[in-house]
N, C-alpha and C. Protein backbone atom coordinates (compact mmCIF):
# COMPACT_ATOMS: atom_id res chain seq x y z
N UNK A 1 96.38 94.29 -61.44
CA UNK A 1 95.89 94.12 -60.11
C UNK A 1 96.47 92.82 -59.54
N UNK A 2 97.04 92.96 -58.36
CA UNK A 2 97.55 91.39 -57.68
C UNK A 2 96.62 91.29 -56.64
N UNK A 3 96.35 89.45 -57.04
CA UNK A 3 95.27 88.96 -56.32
C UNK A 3 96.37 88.39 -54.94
N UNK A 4 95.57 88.55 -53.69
CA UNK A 4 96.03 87.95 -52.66
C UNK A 4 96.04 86.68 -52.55
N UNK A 5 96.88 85.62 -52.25
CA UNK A 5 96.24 84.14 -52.15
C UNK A 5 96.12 84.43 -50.84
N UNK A 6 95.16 83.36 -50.86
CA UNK A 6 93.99 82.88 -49.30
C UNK A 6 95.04 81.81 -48.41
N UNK A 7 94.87 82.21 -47.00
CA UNK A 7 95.37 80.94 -46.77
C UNK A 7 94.53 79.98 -46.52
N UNK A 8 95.10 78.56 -46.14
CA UNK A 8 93.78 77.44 -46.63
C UNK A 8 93.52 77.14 -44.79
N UNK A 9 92.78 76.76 -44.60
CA UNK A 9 92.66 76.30 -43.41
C UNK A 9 92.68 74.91 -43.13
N UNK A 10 93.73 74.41 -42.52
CA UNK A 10 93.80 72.90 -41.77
C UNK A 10 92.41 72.71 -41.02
N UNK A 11 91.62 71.03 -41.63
CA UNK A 11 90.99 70.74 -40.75
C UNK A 11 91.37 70.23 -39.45
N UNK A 12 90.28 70.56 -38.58
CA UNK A 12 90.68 69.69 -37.19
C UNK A 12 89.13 69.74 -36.54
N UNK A 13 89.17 68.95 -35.46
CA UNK A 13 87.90 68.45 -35.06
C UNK A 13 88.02 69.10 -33.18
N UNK A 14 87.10 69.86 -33.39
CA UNK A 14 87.27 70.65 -31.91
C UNK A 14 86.77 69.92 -30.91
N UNK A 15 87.92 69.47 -29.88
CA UNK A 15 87.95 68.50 -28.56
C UNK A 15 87.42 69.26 -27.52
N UNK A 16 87.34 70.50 -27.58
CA UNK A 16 87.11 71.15 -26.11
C UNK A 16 85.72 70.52 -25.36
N UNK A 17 85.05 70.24 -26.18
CA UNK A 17 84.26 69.96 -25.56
C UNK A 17 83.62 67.99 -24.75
N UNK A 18 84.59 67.27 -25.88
CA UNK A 18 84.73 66.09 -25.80
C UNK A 18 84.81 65.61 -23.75
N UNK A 19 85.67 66.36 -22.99
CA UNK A 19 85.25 65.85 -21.81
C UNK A 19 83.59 66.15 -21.10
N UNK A 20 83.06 67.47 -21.61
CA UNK A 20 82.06 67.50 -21.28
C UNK A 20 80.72 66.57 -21.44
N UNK A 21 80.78 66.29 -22.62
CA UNK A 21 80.12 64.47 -23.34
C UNK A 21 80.44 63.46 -22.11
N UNK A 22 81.79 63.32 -22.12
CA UNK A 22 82.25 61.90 -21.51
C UNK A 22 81.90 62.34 -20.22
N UNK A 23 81.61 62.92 -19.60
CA UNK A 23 81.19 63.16 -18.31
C UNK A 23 79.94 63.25 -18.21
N UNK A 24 78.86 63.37 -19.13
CA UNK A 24 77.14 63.39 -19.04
C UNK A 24 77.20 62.36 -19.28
N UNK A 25 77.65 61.31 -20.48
CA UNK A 25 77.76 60.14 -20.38
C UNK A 25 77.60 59.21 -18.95
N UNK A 26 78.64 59.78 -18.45
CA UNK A 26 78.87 58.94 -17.09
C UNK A 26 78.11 58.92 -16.00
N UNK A 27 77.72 60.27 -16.01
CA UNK A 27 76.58 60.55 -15.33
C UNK A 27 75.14 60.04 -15.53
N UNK A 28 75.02 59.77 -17.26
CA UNK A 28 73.59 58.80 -17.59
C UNK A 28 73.86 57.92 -16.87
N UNK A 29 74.76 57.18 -17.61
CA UNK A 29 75.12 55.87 -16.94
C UNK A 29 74.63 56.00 -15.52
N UNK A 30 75.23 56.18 -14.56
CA UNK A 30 75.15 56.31 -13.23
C UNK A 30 73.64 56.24 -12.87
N UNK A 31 72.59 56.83 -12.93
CA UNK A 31 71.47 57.55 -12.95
C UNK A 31 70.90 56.08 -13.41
N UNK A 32 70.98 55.62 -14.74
CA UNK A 32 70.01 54.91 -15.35
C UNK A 32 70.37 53.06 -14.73
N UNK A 33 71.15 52.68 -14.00
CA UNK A 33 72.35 51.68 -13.51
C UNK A 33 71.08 51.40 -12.28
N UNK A 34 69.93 50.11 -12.75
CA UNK A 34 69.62 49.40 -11.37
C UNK A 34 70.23 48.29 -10.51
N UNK A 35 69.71 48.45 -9.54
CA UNK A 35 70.74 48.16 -8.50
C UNK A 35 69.70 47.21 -7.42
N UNK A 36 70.38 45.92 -7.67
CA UNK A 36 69.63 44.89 -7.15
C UNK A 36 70.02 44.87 -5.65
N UNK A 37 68.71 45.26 -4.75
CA UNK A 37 69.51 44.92 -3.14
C UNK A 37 69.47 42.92 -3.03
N UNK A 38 69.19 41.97 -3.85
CA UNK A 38 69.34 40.94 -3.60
C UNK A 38 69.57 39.87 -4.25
N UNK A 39 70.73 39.75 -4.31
CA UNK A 39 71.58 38.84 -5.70
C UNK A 39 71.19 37.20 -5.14
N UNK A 40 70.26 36.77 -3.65
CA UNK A 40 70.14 35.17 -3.82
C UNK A 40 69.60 34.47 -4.77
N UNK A 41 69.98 33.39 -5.07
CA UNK A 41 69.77 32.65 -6.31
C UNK A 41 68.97 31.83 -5.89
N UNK A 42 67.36 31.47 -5.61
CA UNK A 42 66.46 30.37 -5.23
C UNK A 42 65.50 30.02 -6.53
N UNK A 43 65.03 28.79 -6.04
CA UNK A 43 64.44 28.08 -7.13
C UNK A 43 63.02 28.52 -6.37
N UNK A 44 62.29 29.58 -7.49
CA UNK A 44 61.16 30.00 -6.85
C UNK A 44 60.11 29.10 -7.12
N UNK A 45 58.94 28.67 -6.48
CA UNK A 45 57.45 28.12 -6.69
C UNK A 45 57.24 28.46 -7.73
N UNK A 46 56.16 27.69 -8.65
CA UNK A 46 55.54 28.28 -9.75
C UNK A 46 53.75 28.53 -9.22
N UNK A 47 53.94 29.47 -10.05
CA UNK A 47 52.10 30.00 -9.71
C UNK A 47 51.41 29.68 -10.53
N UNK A 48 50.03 29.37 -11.01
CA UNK A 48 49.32 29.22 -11.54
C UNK A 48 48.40 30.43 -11.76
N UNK A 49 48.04 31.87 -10.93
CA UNK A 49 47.28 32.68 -11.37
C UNK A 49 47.50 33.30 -12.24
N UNK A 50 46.14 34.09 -12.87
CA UNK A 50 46.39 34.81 -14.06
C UNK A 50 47.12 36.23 -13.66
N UNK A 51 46.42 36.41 -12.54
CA UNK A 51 46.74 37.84 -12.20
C UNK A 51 48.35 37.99 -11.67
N UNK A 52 49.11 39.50 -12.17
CA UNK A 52 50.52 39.75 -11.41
C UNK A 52 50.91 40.94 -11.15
N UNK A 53 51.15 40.78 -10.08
CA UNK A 53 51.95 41.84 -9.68
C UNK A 53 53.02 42.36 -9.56
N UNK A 54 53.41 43.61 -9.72
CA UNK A 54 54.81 43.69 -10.00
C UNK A 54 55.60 43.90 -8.37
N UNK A 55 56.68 43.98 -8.43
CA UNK A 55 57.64 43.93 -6.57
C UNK A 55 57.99 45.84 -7.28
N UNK A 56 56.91 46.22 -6.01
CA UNK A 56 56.85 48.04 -5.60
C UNK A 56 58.47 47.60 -5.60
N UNK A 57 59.16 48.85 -5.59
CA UNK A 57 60.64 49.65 -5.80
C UNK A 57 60.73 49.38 -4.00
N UNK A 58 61.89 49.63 -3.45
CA UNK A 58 62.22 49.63 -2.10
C UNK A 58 61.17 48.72 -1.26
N UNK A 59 60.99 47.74 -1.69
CA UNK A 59 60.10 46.73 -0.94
C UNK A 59 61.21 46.35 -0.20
N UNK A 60 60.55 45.42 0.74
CA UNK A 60 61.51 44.75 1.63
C UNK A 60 61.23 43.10 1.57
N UNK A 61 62.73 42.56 1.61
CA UNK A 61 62.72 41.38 1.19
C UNK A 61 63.32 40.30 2.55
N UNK A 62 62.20 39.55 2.35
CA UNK A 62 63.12 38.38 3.35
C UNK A 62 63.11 37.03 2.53
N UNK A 63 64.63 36.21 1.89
CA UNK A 63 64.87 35.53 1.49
C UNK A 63 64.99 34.24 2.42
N UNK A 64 64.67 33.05 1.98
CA UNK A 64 64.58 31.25 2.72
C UNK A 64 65.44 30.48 1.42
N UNK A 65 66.34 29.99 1.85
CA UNK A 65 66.87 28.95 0.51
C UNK A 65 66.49 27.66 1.22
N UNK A 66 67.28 27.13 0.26
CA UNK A 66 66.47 25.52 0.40
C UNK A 66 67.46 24.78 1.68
N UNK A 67 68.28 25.30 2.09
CA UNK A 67 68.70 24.82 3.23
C UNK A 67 68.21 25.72 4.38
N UNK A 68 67.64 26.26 4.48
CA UNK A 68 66.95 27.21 5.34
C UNK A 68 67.38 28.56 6.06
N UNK A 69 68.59 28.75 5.17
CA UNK A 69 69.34 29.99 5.75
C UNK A 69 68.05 31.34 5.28
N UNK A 70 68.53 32.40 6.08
CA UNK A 70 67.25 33.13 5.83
C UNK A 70 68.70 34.41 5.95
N UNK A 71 67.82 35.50 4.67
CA UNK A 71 68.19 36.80 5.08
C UNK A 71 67.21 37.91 4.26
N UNK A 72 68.00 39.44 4.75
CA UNK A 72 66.63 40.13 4.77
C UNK A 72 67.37 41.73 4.42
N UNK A 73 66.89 42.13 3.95
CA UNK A 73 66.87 43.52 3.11
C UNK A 73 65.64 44.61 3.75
N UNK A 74 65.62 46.17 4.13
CA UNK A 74 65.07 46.66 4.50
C UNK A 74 64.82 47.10 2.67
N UNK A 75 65.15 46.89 1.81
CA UNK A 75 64.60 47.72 0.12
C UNK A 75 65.79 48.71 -0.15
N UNK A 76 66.58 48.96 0.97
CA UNK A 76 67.68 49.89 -0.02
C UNK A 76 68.96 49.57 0.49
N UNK A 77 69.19 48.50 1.01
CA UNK A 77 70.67 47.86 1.58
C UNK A 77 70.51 46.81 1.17
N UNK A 78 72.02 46.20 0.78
CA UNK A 78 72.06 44.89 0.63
C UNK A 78 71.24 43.80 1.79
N UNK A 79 71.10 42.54 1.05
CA UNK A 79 70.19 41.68 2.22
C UNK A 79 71.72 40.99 3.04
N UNK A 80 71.32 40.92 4.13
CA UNK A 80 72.43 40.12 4.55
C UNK A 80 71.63 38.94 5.79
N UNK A 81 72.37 37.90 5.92
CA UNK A 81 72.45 36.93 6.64
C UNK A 81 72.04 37.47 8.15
N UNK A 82 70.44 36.79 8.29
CA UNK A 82 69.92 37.05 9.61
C UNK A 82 69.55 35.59 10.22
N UNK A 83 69.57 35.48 11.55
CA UNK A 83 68.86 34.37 12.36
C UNK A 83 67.69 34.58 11.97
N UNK A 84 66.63 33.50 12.63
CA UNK A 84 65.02 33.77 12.27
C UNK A 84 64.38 34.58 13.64
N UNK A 85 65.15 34.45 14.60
CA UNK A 85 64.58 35.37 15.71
C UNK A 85 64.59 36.45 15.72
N UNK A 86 65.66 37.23 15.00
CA UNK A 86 65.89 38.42 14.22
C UNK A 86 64.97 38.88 13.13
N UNK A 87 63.77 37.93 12.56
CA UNK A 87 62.99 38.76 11.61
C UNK A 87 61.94 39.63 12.04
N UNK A 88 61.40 39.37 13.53
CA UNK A 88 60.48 40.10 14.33
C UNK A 88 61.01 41.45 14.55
N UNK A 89 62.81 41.47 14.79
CA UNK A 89 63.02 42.94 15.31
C UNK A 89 63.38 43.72 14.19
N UNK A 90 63.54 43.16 13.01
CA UNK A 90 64.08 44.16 11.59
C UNK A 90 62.59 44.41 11.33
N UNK A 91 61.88 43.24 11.19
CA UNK A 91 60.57 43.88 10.49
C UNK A 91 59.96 44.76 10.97
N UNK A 92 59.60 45.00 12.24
CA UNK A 92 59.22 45.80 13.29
C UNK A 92 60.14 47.68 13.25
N UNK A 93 61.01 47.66 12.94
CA UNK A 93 61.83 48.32 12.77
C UNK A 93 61.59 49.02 11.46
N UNK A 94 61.31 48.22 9.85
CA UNK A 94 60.74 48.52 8.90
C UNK A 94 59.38 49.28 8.90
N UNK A 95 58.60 48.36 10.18
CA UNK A 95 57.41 49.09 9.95
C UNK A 95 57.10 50.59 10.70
N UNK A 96 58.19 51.04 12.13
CA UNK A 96 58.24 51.69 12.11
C UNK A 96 58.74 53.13 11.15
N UNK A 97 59.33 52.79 10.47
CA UNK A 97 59.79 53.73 9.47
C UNK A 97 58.95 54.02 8.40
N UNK A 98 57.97 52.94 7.93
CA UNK A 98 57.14 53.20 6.96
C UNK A 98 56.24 51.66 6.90
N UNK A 99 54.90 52.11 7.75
CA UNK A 99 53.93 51.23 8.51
C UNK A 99 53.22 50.60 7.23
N UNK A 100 53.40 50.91 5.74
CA UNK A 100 52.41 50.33 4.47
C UNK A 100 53.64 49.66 3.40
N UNK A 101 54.72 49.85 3.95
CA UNK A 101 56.19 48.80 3.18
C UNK A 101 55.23 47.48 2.73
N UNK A 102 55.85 47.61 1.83
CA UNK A 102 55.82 45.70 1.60
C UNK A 102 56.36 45.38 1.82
N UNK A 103 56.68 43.68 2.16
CA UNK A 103 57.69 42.95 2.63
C UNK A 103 57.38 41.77 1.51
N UNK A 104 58.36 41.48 0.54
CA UNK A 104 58.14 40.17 -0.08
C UNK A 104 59.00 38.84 0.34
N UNK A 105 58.15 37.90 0.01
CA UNK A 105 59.09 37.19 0.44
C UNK A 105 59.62 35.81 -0.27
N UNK A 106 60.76 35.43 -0.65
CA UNK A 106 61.30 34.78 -1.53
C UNK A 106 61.85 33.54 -1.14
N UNK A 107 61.09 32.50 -1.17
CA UNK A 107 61.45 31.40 -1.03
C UNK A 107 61.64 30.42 -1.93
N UNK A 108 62.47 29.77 -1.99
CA UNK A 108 62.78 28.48 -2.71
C UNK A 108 61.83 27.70 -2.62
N UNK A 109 61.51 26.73 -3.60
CA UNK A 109 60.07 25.90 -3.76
C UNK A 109 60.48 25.04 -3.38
N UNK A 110 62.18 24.77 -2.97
CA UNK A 110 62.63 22.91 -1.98
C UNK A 110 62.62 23.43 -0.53
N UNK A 111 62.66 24.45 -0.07
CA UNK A 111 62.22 25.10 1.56
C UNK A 111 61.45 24.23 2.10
N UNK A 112 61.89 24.03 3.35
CA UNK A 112 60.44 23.53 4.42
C UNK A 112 59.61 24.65 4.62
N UNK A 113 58.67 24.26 4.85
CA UNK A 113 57.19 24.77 4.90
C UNK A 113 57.24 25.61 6.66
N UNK A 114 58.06 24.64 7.20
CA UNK A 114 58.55 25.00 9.19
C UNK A 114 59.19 26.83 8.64
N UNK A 115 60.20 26.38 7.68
CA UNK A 115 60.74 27.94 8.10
C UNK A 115 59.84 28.90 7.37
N UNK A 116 59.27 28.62 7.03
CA UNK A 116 58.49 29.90 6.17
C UNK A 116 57.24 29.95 6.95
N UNK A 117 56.39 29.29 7.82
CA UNK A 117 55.96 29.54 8.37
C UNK A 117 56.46 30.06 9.97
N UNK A 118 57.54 29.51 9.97
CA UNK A 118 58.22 30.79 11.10
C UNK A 118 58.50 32.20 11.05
N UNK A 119 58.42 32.50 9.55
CA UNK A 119 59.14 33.90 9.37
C UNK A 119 57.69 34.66 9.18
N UNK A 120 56.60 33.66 8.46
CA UNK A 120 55.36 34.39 8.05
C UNK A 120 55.25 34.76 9.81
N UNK A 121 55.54 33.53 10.66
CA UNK A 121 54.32 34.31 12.12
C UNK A 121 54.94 35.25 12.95
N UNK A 122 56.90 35.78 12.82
CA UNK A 122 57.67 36.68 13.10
C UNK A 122 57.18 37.74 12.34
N UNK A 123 56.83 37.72 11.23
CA UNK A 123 56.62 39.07 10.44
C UNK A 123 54.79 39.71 10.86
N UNK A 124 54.12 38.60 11.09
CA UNK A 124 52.68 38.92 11.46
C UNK A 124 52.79 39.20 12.79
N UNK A 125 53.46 38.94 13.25
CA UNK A 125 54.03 39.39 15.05
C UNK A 125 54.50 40.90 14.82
N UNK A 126 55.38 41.59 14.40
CA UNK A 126 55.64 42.47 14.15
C UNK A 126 54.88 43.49 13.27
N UNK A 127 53.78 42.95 12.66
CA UNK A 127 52.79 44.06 12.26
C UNK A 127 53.06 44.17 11.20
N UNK A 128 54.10 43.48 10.41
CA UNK A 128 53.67 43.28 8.73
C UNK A 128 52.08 43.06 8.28
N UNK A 129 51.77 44.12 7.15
CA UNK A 129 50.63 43.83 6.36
C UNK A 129 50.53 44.18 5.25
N UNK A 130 51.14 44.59 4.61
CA UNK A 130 51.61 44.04 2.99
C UNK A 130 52.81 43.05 2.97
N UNK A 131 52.20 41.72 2.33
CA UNK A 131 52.77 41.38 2.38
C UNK A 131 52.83 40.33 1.35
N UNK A 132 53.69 39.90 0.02
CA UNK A 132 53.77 39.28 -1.06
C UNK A 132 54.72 38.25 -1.13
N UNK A 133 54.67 37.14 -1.87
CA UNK A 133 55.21 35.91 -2.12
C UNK A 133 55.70 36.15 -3.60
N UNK A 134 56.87 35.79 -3.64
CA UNK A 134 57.69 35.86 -5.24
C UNK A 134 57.36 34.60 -5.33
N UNK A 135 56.62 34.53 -7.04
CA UNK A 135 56.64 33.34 -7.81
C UNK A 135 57.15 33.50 -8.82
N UNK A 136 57.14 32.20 -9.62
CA UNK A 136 57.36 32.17 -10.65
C UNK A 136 56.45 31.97 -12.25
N UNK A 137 55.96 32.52 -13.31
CA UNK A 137 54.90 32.59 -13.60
C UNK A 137 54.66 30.99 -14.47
N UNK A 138 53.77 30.10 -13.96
CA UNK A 138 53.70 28.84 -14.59
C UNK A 138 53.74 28.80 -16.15
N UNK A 139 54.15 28.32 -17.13
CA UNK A 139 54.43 28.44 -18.54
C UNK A 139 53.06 27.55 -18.75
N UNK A 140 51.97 28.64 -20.05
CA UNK A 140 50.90 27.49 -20.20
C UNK A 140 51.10 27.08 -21.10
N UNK A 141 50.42 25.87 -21.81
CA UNK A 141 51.17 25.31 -23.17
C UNK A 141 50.38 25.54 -24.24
């Protein structure tokens, strides 16, 4: 009786599917990738309360640095460089679109007290009422 030899089979590692990976990949990525509407860098106040709150998603931000430039973010656009007479008509504008927004607001702890109370009485002019202060949480010892 003659035995047949077998042929052997070459390994190999099946690619077909390798772009389909690298493309869900990319797509996690994409999906899971937060996205800061406000890259200013201020030296925030420190707080002393126990209690915190976290900054709701699409809040709206109006930034004060310590030289008093001010700018402002509706929560899903970058913030960009506004006058202060300009915070009455964006905020107003915010609240038409969605009247229970928060508006936080981020000031530097070397700020004058003048501009932040200009923007608090532009934003209370315009019918802001949520409305939050970014701190920083005091370290206890």
């Amino acid at each position: 009786m003659k035995v047949k030899k077998t042929k052997s089979l070459e390994a190999n590692i099946p690619t077909a599917s390798m772009a389909d990976i690298a493309f869900l990949l990319i797509v996690f990525f994409m999906i899971s990738t937060v996205f800061q509407v406000d890259k200013t860098s201020v030296a925030l106040p420190t707080s002393h309360a126990d209690t915190r709150h976290e900054v709701v998603k699409e809040s709206a931000f109006v930034i004060i640095t310590k030289d008093g430039t001010i700018k402002a973010s509706d929560g899903v656009e970058d913030s960009q460089l506004v006058n202060i007479e300009d915070i009455q008509i964006l905020a107003a504008s915010w609240m038409q679109k969605r009247p229970s927004q928060p508006v936080v607001i981020k000031a530097d702890g070397d700020a004058r007290f003048s501009h932040v109370d200009k923007v608090l009485k532009h934003l209370r002019d315009a019918g802001v009422v949520n409305l939050k202060f970014l701190t920083e949480q005091a370290k206890s010892d």
